[in-house]
N, C-alpha and C. Protein backbone atom coordinates (compact mmCIF):
# COMPACT_ATOMS: atom_id res chain seq x y z
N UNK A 1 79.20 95.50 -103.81
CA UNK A 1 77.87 95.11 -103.44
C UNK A 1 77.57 95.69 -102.06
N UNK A 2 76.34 96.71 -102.27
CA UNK A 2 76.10 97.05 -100.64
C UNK A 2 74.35 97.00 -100.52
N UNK A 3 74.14 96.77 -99.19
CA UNK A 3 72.90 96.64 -98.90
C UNK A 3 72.89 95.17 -98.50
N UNK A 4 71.56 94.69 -98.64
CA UNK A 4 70.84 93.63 -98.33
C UNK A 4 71.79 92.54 -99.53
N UNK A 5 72.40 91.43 -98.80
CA UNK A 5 73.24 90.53 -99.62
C UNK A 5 72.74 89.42 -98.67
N UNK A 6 73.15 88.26 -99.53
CA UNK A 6 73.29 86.73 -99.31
C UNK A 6 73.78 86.32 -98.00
N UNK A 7 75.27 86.79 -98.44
CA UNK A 7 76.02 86.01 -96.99
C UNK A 7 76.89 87.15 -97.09
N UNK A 8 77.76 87.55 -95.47
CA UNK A 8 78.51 88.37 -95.78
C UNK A 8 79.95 87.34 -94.84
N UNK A 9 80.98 87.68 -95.11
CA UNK A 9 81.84 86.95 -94.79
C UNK A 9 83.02 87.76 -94.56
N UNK A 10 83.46 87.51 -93.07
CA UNK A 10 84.45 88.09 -92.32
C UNK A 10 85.63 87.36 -91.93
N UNK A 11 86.97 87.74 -93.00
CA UNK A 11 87.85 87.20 -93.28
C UNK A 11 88.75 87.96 -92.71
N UNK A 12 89.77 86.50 -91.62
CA UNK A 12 90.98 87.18 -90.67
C UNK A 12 91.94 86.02 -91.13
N UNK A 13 93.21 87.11 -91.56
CA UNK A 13 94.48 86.54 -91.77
C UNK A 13 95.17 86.95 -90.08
N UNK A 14 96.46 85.84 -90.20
CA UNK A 14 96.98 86.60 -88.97
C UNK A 14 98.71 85.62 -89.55
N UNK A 15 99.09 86.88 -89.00
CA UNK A 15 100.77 86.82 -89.02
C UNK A 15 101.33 85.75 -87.39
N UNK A 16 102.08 84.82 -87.58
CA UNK A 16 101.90 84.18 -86.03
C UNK A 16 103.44 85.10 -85.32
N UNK A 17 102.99 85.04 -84.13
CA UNK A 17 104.17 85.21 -83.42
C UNK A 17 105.13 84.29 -83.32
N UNK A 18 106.62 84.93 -83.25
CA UNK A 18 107.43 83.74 -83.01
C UNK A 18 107.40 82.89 -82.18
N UNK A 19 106.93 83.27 -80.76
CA UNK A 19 106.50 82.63 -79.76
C UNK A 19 105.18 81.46 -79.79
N UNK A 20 104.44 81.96 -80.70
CA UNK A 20 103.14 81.24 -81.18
C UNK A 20 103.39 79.45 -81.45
N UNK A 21 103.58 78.40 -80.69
CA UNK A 21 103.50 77.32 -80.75
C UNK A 21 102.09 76.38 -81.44
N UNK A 22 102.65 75.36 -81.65
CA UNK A 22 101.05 74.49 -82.30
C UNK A 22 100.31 74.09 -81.08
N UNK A 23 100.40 74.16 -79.64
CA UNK A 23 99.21 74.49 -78.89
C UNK A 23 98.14 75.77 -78.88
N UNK A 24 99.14 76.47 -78.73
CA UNK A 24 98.54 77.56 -78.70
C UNK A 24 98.05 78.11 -79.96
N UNK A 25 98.13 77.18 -81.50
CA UNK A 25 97.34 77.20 -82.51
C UNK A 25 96.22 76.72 -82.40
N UNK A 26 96.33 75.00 -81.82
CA UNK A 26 95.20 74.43 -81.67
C UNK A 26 94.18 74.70 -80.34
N UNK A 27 94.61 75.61 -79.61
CA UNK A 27 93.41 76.29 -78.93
C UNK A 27 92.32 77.49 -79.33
N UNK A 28 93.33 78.25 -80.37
CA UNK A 28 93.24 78.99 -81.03
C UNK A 28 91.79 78.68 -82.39
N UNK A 29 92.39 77.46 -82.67
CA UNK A 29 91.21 76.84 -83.35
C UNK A 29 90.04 76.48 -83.00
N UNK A 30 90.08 75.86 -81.88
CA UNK A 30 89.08 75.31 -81.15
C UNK A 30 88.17 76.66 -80.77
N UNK A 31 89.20 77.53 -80.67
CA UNK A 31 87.62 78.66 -79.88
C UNK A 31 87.26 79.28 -80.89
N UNK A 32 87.69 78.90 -82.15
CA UNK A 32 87.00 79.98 -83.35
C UNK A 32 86.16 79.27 -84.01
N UNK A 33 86.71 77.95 -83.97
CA UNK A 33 85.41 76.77 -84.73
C UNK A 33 84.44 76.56 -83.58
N UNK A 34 84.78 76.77 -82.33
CA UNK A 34 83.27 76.66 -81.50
C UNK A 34 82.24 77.85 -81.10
N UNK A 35 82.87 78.99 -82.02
CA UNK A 35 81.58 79.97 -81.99
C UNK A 35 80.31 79.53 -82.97
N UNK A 36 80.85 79.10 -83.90
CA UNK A 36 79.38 78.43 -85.12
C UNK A 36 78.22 77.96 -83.96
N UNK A 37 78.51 77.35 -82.72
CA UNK A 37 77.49 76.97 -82.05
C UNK A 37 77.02 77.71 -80.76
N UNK A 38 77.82 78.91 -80.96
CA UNK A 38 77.44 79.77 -79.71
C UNK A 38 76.70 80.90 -79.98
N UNK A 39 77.28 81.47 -81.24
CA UNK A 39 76.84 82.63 -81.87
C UNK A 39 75.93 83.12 -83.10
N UNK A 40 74.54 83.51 -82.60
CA UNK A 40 73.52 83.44 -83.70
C UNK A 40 73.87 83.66 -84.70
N UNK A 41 73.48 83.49 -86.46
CA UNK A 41 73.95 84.18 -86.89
C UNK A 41 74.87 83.85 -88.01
N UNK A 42 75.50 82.98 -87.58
CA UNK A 42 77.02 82.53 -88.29
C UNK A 42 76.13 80.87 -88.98
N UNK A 43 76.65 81.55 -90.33
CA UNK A 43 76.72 80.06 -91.17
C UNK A 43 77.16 79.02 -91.02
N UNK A 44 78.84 79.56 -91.71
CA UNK A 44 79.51 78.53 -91.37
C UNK A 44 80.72 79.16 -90.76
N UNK A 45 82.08 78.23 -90.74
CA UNK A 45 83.33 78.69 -90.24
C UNK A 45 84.37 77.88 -90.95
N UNK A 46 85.37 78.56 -91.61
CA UNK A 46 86.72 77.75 -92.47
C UNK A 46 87.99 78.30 -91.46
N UNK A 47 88.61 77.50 -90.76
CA UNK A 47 90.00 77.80 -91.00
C UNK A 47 91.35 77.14 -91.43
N UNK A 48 92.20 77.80 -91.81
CA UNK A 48 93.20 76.92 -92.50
C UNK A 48 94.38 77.46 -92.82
N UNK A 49 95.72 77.43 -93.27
CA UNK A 49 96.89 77.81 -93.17
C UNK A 49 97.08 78.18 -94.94
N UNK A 50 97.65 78.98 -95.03
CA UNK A 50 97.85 80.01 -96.67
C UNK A 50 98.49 78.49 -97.47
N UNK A 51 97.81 78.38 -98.52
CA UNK A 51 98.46 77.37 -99.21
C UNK A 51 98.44 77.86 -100.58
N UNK A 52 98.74 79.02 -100.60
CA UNK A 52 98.71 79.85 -102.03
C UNK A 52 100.15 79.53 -102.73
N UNK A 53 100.25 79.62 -103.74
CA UNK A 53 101.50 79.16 -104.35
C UNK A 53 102.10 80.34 -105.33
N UNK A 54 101.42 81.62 -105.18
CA UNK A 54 101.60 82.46 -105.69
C UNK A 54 102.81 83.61 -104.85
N UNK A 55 102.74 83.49 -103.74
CA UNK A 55 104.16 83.97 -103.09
C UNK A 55 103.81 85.13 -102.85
N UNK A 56 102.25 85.62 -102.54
CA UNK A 56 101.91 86.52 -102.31
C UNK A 56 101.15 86.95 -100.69
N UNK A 57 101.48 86.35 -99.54
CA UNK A 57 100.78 86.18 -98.59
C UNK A 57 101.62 87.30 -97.58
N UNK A 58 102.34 87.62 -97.53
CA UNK A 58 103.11 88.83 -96.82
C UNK A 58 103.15 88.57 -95.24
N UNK A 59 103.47 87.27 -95.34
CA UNK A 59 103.82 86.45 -94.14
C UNK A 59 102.70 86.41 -93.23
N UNK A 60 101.31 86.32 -93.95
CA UNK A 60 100.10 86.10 -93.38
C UNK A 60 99.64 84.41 -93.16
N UNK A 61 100.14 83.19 -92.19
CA UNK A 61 100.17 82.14 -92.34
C UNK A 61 99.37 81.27 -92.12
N UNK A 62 98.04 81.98 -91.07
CA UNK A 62 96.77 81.16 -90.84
C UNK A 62 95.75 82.07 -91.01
N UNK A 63 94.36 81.89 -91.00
CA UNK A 63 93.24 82.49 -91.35
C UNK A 63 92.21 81.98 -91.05
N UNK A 64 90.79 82.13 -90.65
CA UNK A 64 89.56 81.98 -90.62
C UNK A 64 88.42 82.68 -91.42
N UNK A 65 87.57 82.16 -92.36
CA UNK A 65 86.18 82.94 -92.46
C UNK A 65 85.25 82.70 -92.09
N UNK A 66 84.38 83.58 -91.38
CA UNK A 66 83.09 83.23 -90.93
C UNK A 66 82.19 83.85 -91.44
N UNK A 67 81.18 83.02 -92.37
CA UNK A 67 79.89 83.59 -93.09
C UNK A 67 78.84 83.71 -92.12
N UNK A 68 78.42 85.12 -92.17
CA UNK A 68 77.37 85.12 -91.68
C UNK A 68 75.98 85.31 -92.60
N UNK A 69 74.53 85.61 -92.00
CA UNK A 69 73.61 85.55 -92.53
C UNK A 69 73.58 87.21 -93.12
N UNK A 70 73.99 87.43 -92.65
CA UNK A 70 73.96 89.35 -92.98
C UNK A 70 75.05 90.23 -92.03
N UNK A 71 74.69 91.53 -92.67
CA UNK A 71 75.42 92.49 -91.72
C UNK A 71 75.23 92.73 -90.44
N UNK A 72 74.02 92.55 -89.95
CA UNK A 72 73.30 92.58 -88.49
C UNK A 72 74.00 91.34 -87.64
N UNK A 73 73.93 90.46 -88.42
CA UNK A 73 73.87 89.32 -87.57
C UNK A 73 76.10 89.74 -87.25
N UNK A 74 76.56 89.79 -88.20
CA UNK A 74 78.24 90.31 -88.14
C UNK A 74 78.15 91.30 -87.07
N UNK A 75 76.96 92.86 -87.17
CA UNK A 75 77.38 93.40 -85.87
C UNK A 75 77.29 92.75 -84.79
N UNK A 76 76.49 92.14 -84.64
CA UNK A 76 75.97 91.52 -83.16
C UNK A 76 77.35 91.15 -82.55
N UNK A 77 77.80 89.82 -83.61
CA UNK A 77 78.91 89.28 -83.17
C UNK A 77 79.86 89.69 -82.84
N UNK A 78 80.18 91.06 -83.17
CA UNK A 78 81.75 91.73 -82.73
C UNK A 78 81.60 91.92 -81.42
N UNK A 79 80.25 92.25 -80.20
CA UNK A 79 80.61 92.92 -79.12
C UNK A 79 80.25 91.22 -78.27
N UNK A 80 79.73 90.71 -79.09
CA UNK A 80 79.48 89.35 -78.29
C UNK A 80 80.13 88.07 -77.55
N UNK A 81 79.57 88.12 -76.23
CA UNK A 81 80.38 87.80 -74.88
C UNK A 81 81.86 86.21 -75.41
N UNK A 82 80.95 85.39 -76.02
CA UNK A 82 81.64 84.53 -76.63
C UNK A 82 82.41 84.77 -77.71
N UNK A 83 82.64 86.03 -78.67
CA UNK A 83 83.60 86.46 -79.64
C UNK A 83 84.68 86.88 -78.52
N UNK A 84 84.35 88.05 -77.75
CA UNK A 84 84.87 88.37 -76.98
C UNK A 84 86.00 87.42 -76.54
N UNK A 85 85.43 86.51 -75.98
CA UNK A 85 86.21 85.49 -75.07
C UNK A 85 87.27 84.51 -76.03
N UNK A 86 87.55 84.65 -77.46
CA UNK A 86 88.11 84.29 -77.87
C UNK A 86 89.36 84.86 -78.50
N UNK A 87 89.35 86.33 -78.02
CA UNK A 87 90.27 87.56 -78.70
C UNK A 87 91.30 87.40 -77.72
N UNK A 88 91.08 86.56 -76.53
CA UNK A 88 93.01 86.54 -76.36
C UNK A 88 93.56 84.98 -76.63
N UNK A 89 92.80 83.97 -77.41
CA UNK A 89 93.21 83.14 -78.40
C UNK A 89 94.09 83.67 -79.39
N UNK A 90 93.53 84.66 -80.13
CA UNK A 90 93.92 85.31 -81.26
C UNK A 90 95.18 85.95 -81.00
N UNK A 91 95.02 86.90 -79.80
CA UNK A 91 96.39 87.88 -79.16
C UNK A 91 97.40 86.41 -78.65
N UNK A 92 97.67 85.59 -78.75
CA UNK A 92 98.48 84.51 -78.37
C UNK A 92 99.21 84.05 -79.31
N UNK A 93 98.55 83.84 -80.51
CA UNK A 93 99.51 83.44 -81.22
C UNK A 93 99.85 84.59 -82.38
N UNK A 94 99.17 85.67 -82.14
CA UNK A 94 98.82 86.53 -83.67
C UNK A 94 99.66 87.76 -83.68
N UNK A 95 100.61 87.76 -83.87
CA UNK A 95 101.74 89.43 -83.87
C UNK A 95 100.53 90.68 -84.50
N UNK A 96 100.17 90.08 -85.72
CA UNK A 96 99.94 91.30 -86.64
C UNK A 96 98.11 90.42 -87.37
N UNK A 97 97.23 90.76 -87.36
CA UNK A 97 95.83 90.46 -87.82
C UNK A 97 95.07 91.53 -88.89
N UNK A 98 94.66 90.62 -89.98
CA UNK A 98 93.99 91.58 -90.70
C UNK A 98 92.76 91.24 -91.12
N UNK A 99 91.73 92.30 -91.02
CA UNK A 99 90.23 91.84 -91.63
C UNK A 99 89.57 92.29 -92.37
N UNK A 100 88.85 91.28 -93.04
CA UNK A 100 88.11 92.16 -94.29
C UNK A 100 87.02 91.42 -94.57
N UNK A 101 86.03 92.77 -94.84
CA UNK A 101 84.49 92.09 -94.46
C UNK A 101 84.18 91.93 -95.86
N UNK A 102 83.25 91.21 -96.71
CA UNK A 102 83.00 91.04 -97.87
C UNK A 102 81.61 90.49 -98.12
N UNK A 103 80.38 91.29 -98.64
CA UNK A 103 79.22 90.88 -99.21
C UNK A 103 79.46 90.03 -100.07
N UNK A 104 78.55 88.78 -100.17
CA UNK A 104 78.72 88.57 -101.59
C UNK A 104 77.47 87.86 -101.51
N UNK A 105 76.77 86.78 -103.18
CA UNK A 105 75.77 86.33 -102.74
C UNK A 105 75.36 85.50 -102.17
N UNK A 106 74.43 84.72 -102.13
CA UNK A 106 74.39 83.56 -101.31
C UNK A 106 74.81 82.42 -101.84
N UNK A 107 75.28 81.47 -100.54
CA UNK A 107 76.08 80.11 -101.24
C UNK A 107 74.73 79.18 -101.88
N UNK A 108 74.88 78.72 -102.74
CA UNK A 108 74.10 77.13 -103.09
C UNK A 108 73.81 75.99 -102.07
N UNK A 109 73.30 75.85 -101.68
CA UNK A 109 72.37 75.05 -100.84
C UNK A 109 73.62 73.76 -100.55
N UNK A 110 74.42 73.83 -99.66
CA UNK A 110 75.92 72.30 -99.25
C UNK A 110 77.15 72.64 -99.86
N UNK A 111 77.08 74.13 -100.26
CA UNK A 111 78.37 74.39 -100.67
C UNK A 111 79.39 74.96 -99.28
N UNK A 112 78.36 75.49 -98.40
CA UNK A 112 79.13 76.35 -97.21
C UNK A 112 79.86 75.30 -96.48
């Protein structure tokens, strides 16, 4: 799907460092669930730890998605002062990060 879509949604796995403690998770959280209110744009925000049972996660153990309203509103956010300020959250606990952007259509009205 390309062009003009629903919601587009920017999905980060991250591998933790060994060093990576549950503070430095739960700060980690805190600054990614408090962009929804900083940063135009953004729907919603999920994060949560791989609970796949399929044995397929390649030692990818926490993750976030953030839906946005479109592709515009996703560029904005990459150079933006408050994304910004949360990328050495990420470099703290995160050895290895992967992302992947994904159109899709729009959610149903209390599903996000």
């Amino acid at each position: 799907m390309t062009g003009d879509c629903g919601v587009l949604l920017h999905i980060v796995l991250m591998k933790k460092r060994p060093t990576g403690g549950d503070a430095e998770v739960d700060a980690l959280r805190g600054a990614i669930l408090g962009l929804r209110d900083l940063v135009p744009g953004i729907v919603s925000i999920d994060w949560g730890s791989n609970t796949s049972p399929e044995g397929l996660g390649h030692g990818y153990e926490l993750g976030f998605v953030v839906a946005f309203e479109d592709a515009a509103a996703r560029d904005a956010y990459l150079p933006h002062p408050d994304h910004q300020a949360a990328v050495p959250f990420v470099q703290a606990v995160a050895e290895t990060v992967l992302v992947y952007d994904l159109e899709v259509a729009a959610f149903p009205a209390g599903t996000s």
